[in-house]
Protein backbone atom coordinates (compact mmCIF):
# COMPACT_ATOMS: atom_id res chain seq x y z
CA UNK A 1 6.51 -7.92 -12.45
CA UNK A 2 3.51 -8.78 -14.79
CA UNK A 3 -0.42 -8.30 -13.44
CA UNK A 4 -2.36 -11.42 -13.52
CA UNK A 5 -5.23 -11.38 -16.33
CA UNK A 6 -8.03 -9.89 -14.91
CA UNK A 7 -7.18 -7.60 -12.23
CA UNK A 8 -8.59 -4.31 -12.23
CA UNK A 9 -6.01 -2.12 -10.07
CA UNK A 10 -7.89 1.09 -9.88
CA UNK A 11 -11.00 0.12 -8.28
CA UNK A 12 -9.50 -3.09 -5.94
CA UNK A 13 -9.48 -1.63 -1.96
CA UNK A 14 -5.95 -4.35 -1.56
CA UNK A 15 -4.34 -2.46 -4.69
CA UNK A 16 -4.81 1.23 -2.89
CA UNK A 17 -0.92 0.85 -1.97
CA UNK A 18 2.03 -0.32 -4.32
CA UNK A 19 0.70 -3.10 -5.96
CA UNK A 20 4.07 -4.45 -7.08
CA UNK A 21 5.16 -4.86 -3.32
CA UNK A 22 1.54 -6.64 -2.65
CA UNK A 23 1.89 -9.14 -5.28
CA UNK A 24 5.74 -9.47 -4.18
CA UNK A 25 5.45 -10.56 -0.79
CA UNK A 26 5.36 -14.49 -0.02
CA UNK A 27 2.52 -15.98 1.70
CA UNK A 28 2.94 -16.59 5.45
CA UNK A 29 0.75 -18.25 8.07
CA UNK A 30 0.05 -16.87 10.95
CA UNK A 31 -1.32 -18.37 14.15
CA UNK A 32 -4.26 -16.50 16.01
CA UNK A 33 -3.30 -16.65 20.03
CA UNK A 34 -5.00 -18.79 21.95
CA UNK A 35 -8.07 -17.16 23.36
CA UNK A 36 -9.90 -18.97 26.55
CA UNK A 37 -12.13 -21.13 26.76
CA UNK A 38 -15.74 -20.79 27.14
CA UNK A 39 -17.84 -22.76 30.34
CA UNK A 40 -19.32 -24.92 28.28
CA UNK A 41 -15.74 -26.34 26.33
CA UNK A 42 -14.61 -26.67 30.06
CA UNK A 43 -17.48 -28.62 31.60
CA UNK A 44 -17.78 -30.65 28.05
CA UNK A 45 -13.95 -31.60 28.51
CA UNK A 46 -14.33 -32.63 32.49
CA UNK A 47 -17.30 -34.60 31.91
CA UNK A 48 -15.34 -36.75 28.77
CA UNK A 49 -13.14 -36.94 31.04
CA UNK A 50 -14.16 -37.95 34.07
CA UNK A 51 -16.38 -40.67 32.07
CA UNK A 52 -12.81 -41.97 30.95
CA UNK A 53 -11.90 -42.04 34.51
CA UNK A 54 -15.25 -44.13 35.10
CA UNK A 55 -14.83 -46.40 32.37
CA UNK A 56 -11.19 -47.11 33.25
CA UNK A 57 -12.17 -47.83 36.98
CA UNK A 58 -15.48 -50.00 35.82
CA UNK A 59 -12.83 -52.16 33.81
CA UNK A 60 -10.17 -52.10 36.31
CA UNK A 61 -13.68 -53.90 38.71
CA UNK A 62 -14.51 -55.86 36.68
CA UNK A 63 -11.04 -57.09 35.61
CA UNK A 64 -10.26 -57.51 39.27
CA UNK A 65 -13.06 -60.55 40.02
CA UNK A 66 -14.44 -63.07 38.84
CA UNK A 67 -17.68 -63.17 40.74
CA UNK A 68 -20.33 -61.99 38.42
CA UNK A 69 -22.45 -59.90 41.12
CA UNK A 70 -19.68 -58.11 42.05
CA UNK A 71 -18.81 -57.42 38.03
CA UNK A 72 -22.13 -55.83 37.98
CA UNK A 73 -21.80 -53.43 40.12
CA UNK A 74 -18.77 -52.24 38.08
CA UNK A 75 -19.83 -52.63 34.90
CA UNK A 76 -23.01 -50.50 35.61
CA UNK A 77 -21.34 -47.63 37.18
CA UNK A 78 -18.10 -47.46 35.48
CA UNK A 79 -18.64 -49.06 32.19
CA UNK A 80 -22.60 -47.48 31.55
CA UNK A 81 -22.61 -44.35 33.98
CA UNK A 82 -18.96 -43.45 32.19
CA UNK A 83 -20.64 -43.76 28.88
CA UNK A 84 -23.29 -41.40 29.89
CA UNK A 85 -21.16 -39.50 30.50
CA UNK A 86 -19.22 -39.02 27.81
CA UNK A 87 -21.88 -38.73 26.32
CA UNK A 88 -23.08 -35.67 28.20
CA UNK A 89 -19.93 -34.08 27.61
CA UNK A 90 -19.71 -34.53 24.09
CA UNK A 91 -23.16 -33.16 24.12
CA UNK A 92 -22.23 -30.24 26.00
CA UNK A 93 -19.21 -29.23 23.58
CA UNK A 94 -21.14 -30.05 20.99
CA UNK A 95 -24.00 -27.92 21.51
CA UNK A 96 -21.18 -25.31 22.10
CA UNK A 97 -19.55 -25.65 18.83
CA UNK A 98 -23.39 -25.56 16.77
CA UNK A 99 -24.26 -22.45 18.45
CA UNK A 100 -20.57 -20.42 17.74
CA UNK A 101 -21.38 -21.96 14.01
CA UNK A 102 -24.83 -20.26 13.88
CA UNK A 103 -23.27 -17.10 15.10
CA UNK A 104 -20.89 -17.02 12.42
CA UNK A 105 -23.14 -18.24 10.09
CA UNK A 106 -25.75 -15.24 11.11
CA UNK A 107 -22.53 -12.31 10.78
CA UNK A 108 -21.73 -13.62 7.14
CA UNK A 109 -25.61 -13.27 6.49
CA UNK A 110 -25.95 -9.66 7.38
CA UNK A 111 -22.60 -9.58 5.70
CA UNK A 112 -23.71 -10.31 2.19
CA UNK A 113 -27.36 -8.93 2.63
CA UNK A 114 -25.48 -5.50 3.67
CA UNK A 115 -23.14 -6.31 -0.06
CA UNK A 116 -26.19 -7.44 -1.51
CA UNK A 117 -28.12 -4.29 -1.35
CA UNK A 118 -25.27 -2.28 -1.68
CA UNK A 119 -24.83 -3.86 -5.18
CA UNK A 120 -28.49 -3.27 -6.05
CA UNK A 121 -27.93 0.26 -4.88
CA UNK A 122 -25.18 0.64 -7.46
CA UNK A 123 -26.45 -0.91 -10.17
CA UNK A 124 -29.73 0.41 -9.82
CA UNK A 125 -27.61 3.88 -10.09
CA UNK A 126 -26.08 3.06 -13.09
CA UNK A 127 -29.45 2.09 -14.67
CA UNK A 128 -31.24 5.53 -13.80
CA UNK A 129 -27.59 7.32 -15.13
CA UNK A 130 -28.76 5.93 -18.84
């Protein structure tokens, strides 16, 4: 088996082993297990839910007369309180999602300020060497 152009084998950490089996293997995909769910996924889910649930019932009121007064009533509590919320819950998962986003964001930060000086470690190393 040929090396691709460009690949330096004796400094690489993945080409430590036998880099003819490493190039060899086939590419699989594997599937993380599913890990549970945090409060605020849960609560986001039940209240886009339950708004469902509120905007089914407001149209199953409304759909069931034809007396206006009475198809206010419905509309505003199932067909505006089940927007709100779904909205709410959306909100809630949302706000979820931005903050596991920032913490990921923040590890790859520390991540490549700990390669960054690292690197300037090195080649400031290689510059004093001359």
């Amino acid at each position: 088996m040929t090396m691709p152009v460009g690949v330096d084998t004796t400094q690489h950490p993945f080409f430590e082993t036998d880099v003819e089996a490493f190039l060899g293997q086939e590419t699989r995909i594997t599937t993380q297990p599913l890990r549970p769910l945090h409060w605020a996924q849960v609560i986001g889910g039940v209240l886009v839910l339950a708004g469902l649930v509120a905007e089914i019932a407001g149209w199953w009121g409304v759909s069931s007369t034809t007396e206006t007064y009475r198809q206010l009533s419905f509309f505003i509590s199932g067909g505006i309180g089940g927007a709100s919320l779904m909205g709410l819950g959306a909100t809630v998962f949302l706000s979820y999602e931005h903050r596991e986003d920032r913490r990921a964001l923040g590890r790859l930060d520390e991540r490549m300020q700990a390669l960054e000086h690292e690197l300037r470690a090195e080649t400031d190393g290689l510059g004093a060497g001359r």
